[in-house]
Protein backbone atom coordinates (compact mmCIF):
# COMPACT_ATOMS: atom_id res chain seq x y z
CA UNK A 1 101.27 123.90 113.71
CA UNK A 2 97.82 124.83 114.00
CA UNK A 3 96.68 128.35 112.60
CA UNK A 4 96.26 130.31 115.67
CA UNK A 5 93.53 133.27 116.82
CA UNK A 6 90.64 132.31 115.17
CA UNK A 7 87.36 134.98 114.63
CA UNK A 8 85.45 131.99 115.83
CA UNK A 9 86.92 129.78 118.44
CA UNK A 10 86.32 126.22 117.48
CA UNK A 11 85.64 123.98 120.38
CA UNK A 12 88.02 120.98 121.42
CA UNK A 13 87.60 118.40 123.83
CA UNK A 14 91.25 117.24 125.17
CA UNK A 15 91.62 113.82 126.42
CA UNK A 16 93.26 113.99 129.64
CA UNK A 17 95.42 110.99 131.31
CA UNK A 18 96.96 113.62 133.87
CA UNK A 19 100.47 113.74 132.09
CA UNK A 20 102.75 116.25 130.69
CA UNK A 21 101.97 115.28 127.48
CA UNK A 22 97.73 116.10 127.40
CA UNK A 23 98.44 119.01 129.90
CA UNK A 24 101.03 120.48 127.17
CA UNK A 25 98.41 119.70 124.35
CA UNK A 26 95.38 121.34 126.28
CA UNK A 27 97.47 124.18 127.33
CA UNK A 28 98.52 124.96 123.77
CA UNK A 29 95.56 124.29 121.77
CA UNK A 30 94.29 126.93 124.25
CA UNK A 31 97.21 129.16 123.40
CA UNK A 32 95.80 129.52 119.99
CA UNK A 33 92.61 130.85 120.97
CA UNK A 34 90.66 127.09 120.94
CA UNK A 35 87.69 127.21 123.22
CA UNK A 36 88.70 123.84 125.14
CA UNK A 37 87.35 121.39 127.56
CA UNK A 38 89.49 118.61 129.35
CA UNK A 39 87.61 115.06 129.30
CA UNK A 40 88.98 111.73 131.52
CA UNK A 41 88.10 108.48 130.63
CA UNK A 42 88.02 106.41 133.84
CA UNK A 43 89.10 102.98 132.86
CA UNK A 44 88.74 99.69 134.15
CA UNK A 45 92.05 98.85 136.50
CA UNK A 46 93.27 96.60 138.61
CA UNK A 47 93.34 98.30 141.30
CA UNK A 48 91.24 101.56 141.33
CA UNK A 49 92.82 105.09 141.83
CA UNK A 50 92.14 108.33 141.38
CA UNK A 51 95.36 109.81 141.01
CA UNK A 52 95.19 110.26 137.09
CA UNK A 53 91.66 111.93 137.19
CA UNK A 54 92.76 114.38 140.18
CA UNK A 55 96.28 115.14 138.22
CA UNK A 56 94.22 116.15 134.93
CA UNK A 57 91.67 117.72 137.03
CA UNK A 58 94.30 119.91 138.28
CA UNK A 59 95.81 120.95 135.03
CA UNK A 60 92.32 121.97 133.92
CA UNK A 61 91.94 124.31 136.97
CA UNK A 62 94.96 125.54 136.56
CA UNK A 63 94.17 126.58 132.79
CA UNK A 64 90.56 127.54 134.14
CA UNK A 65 88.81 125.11 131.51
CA UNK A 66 86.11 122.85 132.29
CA UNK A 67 86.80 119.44 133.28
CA UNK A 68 84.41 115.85 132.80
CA UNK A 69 85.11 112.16 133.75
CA UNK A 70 83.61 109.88 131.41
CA UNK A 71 83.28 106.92 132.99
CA UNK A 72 84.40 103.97 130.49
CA UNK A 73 85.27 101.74 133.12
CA UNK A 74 82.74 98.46 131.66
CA UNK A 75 83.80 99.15 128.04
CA UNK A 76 87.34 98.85 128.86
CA UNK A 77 86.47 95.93 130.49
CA UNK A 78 84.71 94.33 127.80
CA UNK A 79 86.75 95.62 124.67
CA UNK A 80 90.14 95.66 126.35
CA UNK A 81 90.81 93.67 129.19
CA UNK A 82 88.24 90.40 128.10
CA UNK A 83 89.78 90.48 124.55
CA UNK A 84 93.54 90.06 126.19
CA UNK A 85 92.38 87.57 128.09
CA UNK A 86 91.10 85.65 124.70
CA UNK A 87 93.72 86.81 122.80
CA UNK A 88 96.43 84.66 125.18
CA UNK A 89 93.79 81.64 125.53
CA UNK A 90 94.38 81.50 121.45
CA UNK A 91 98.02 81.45 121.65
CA UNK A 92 98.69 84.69 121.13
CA UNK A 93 100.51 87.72 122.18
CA UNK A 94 97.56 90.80 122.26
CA UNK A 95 98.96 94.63 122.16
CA UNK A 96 95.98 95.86 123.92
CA UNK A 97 97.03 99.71 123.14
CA UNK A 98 95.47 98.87 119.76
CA UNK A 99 91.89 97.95 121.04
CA UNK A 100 91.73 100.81 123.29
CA UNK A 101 92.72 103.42 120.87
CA UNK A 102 90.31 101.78 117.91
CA UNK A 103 87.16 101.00 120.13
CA UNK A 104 87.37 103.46 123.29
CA UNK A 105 89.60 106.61 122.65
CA UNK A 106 89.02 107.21 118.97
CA UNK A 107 85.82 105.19 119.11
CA UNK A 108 83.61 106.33 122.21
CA UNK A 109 85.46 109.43 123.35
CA UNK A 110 85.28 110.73 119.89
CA UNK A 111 81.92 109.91 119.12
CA UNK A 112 80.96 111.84 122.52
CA UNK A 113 82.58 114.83 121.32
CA UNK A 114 81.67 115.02 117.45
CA UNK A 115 77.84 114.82 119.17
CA UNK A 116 79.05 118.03 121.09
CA UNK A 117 80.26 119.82 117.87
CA UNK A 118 83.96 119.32 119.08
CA UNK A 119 86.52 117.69 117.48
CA UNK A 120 89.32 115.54 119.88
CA UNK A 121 92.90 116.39 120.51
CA UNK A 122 95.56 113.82 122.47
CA UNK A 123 98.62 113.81 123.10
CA UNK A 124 99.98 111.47 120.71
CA UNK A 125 102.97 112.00 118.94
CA UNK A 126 101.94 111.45 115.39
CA UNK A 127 100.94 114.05 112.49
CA UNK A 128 98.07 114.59 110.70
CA UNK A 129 98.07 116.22 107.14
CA UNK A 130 95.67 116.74 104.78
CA UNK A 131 96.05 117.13 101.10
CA UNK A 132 94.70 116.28 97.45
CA UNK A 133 94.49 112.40 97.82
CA UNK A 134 92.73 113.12 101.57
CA UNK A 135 94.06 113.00 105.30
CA UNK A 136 97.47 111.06 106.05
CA UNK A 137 98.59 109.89 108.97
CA UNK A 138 102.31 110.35 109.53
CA UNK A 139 105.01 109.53 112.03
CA UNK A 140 106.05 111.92 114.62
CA UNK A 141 109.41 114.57 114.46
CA UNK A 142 110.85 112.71 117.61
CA UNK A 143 111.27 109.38 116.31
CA UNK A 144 112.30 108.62 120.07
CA UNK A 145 108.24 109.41 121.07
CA UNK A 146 106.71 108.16 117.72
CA UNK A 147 103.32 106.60 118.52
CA UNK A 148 101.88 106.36 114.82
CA UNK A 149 102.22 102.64 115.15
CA UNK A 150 99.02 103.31 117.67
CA UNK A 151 97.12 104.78 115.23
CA UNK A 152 96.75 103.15 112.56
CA UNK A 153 93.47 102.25 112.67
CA UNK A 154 92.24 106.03 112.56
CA UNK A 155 90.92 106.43 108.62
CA UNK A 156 89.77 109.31 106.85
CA UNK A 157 86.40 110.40 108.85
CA UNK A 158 88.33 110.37 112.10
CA UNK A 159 90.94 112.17 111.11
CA UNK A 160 89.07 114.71 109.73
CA UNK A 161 87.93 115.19 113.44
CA UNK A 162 91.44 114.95 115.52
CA UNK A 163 94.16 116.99 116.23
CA UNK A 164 97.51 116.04 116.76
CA UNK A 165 99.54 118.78 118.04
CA UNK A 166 102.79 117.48 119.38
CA UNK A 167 103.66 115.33 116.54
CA UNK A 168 105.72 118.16 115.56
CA UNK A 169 107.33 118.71 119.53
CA UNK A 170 110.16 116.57 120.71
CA UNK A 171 109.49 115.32 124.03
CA UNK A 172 112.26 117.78 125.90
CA UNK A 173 110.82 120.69 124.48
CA UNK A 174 107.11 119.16 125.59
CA UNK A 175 108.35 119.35 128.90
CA UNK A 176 110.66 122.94 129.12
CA UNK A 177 107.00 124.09 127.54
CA UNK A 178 105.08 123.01 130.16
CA UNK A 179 107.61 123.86 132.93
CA UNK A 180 107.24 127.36 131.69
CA UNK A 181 104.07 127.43 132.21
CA UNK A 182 103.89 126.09 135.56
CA UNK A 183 101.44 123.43 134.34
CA UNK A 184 101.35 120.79 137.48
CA UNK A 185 101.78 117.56 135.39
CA UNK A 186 105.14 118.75 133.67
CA UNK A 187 107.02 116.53 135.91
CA UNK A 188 104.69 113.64 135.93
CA UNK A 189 105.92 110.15 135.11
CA UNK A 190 104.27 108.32 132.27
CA UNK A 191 102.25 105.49 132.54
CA UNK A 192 103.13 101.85 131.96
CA UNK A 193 102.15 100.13 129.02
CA UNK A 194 100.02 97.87 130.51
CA UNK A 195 98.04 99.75 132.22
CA UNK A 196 94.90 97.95 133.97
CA UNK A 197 97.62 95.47 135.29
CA UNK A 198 98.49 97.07 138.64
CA UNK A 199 102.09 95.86 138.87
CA UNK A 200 102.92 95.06 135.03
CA UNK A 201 103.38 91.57 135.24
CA UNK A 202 100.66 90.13 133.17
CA UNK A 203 101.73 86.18 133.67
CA UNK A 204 100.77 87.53 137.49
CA UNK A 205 97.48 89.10 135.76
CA UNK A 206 96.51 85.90 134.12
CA UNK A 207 97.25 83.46 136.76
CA UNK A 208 94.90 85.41 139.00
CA UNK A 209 92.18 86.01 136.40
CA UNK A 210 91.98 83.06 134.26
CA UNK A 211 94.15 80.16 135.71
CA UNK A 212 91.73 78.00 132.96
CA UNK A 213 94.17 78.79 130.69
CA UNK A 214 97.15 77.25 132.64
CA UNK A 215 97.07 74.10 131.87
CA UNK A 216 100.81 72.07 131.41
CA UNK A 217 101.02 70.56 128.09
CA UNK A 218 104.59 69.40 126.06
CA UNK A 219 107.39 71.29 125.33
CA UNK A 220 108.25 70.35 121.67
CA UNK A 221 110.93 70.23 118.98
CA UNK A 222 110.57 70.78 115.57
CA UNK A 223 110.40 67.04 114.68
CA UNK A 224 107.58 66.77 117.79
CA UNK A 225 109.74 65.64 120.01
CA UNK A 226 108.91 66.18 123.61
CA UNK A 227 111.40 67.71 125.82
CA UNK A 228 109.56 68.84 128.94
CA UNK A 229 106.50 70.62 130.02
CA UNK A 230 105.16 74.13 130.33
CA UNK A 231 103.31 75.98 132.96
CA UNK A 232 100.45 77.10 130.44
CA UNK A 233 101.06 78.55 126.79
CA UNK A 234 99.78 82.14 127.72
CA UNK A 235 103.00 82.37 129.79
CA UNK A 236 105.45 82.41 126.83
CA UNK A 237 105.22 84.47 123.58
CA UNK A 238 107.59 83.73 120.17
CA UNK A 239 110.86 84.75 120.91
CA UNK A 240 111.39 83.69 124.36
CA UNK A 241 114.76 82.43 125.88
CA UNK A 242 114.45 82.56 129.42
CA UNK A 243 111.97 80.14 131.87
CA UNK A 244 111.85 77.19 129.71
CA UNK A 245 112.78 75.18 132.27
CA UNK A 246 114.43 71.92 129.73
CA UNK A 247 118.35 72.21 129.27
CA UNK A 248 119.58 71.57 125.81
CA UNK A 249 123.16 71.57 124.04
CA UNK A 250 122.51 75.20 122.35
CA UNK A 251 120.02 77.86 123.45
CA UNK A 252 116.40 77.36 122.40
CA UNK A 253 113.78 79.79 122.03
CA UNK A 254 110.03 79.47 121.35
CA UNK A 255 109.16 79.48 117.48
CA UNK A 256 105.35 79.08 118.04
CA UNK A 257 102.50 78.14 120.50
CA UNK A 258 99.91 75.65 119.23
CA UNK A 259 96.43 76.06 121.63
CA UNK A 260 95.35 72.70 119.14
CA UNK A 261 97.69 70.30 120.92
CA UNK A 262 98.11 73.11 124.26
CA UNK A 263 101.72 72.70 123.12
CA UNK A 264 105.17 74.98 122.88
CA UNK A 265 107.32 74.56 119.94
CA UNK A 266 110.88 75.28 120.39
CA UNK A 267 113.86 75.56 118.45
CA UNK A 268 117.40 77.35 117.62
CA UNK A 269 117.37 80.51 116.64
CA UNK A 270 117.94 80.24 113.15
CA UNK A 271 114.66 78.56 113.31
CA UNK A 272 112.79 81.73 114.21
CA UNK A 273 113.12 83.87 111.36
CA UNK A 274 110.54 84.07 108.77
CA UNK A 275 110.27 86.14 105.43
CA UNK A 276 106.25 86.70 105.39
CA UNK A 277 103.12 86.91 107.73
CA UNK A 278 99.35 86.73 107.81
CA UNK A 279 98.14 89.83 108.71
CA UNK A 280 94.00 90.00 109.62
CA UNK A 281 91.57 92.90 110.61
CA UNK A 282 93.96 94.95 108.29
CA UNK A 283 92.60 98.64 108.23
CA UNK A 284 94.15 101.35 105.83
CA UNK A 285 94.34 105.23 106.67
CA UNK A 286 93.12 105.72 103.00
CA UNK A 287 89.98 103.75 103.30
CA UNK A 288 90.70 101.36 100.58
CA UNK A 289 93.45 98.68 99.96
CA UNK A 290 95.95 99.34 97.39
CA UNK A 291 94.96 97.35 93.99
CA UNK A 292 98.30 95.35 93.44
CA UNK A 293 101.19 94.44 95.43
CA UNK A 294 103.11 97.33 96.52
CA UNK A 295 106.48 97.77 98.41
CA UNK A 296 106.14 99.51 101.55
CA UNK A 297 107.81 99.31 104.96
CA UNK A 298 106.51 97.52 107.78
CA UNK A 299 107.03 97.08 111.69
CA UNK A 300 106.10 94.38 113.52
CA UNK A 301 106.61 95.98 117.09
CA UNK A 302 106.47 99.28 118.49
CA UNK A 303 110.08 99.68 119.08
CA UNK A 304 110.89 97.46 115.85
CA UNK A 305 112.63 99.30 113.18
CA UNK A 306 110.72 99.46 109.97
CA UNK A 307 111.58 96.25 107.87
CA UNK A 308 111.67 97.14 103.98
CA UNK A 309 108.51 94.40 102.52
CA UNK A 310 105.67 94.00 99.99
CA UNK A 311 102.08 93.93 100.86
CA UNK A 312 99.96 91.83 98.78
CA UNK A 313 95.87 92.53 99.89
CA UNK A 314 94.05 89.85 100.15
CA UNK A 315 90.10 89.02 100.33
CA UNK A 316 87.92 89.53 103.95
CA UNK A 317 90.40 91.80 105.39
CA UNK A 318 93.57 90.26 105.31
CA UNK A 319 97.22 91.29 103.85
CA UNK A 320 100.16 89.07 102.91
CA UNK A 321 103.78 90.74 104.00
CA UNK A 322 106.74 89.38 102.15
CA UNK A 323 109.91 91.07 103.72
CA UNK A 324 112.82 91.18 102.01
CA UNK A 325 115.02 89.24 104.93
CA UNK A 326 113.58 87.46 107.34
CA UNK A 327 112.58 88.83 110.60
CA UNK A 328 112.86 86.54 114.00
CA UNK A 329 110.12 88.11 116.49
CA UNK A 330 106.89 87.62 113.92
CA UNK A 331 104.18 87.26 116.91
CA UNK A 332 100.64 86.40 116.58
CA UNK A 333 98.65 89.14 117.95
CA UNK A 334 100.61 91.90 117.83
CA UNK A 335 99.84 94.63 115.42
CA UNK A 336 102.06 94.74 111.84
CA UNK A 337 102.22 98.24 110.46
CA UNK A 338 102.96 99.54 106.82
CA UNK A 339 104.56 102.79 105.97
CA UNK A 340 105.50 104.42 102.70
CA UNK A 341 108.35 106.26 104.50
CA UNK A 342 107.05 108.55 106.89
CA UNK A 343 103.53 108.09 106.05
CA UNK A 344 100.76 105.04 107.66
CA UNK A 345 99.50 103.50 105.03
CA UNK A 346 97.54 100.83 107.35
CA UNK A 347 97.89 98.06 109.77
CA UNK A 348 96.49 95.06 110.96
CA UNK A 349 97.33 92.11 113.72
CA UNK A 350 99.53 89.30 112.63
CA UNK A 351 97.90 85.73 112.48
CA UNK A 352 100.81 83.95 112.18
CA UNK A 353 103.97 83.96 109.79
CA UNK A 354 104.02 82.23 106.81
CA UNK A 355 106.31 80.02 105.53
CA UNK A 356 108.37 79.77 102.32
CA UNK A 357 106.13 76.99 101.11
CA UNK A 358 102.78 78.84 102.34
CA UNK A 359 103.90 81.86 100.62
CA UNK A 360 102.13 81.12 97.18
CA UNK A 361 99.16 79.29 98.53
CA UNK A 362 98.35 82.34 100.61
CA UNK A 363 98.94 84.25 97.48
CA UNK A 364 96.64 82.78 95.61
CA UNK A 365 93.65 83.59 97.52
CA UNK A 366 93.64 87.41 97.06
């Protein structure tokens, strides 16, 4: 918890979505005797609505703090919605949670309030500790509601300037909090993950947006084999079992996409487990890499559990993770994330897995 009551008030700037969990964060941060101001970043969507800046507008009236729309709606544009775009024309599978948070929320947003002398609160659920060695980021009390996989691109200077106050709630007591204090968004549903994609269905999203990237090419075996055709590669990610379209005498799922030859590799699933990955645009909480190989944990999707692995640093950025068994959902473009237990040590986005035979080459090059 925060240390409450303070002889001088320091100033906060909230970032508002409109739902239970900003309202609660606002609310309490004001609780303590913060002097705080509510702050909506209007985004680029789909289809445009007002419904998130008029439900945090009216938590903020109801607390009697000031309210501001910033409007971020080219910048999500640019950094967000253009990079998922590019991100499926290379083959891969983008988390675009990560760019927002990195570039717009703890980028933008947080550079407008540091200029105001405020630091920024959200409501993520994640902690934020400090101690000899510096800040650490760690995961949240309800493991349910944990979003430190989010954050780990936030290092030492902007931690220094957030606050994190419902890393130590669980979401049911978020809500019987805010409920008790008649707060209007304490019965507001969240958000869907996707959010500038008006109905969720991003194949939809990218049909309608960039159909350049649709074009059929071969279905493929291992051995190159062609067994039918696909639709486009950025409507398939690794993993997939359904839509395929080609029969076969077991099931087969997609072990890679290959933009090179605009073709979709296929196989069993014993084919789609690997023991390492690639991992660019690595970022660590601490500010530096660690200076040897060093075991960690590591999870290669939000909901993943963490996967016990070594992380080997490597030159411009990158990271080599060995896990210790192999792991069957390794997908280019999402975000790999390394904890020491409860702690973020750092993260990065996954360029591709890495083969047995890869292993040491990559090695070598750190």
């Amino acid at each position: 918890m925060l240390a409450p009551c303070m002889s001088v008030p320091q100033r906060v700037a909230v970032a508002m979505s409109g739902g239970v969990d900003s309202a609660t964060t606002a609310a309490w941060l004001l609780e303590q005797g913060y002097a705080v101001r509510g702050i909506t970043a209007r985004f680029w969507r789909e289809r445009e609505s007002d419904a998130d800046i008029a439900a945090a507008r009216a938590v903020c009236d109801h607390l009697d703090i000031a309210h501001e729309v910033v409007d971020l709606r080219d910048a999500f544009h640019e950094v967000v919605v253009r990079r998922f775009i590019r991100e499926y024309a290379r083959g891969r599978t983008p988390n675009p949670c990560i760019a927002c948070n990195r570039e717009l929320k703890f980028g933008l947003l947080l550079a407008q309030a540091a200029a105001r002398g405020e630091r920024l609160a959200t409501g993520h659920y994640a902690q934020i500790a400090s101690g000899p060695e510096g800040w650490r980021l760690l995961s949240a009390v309800d493991a349910t509601k944990d979003q430190s996989y989010f954050l780990y691109m936030l290092g030492q200077e902007q931690l220094a300037q957030v606050l994190l106050p419902l890393g130590s709630w669980r979401k049911a007591d978020v809500i019987a909090w805010a409920r008790s204090r008649g707060l209007p968004s304490a019965d507001r549903a969240e958000s869907q993950d996707v959010c500038f994609v008006a109905d969720g269905d991003y194949r939809r999203f990218i049909r309608e947006r960039a159909p350049e990237l649709l074009q059929p090419g071969p279905i493929l075996d291992e051995q190159g084999r062609v067994l039918g055709e696909h639709r486009g590669l950025a409507l398939y990610t690794v993993g997939q079992r359904e839509g395929l379209g080609i029969s076969a005498r077991e099931p087969l799922y997609v072990l890679a996409l290959d933009p090179a030859r605009n073709a979709l590799v296929v196989g069993p699933a014993s084919a789609l487990g690997h023991r390492a990955l690639l991992a660019e645009e690595v970022a660590f909480v601490s500010g530096s890499a660690p200076q040897a190989t060093v075991a960690l944990q590591a999870k290669i999707r939000y909901r993943a559990r963490p996967a016990p692995c070594r992380l080997t640093p490597l030159n411009r950025d990158r990271a080599l993770i060995e896990f210790d068994a192999p792991l069957r959902d390794i997908t280019p473009g999402q975000a790999v994330v390394m904890y020491n237990e409860d702690v973020v040590i750092g993260g990065g986005t996954i360029a591709h897995a890495v083969s047995a035979a890869e292993t040491e080459e990559v090695a070598a090059t750190c």
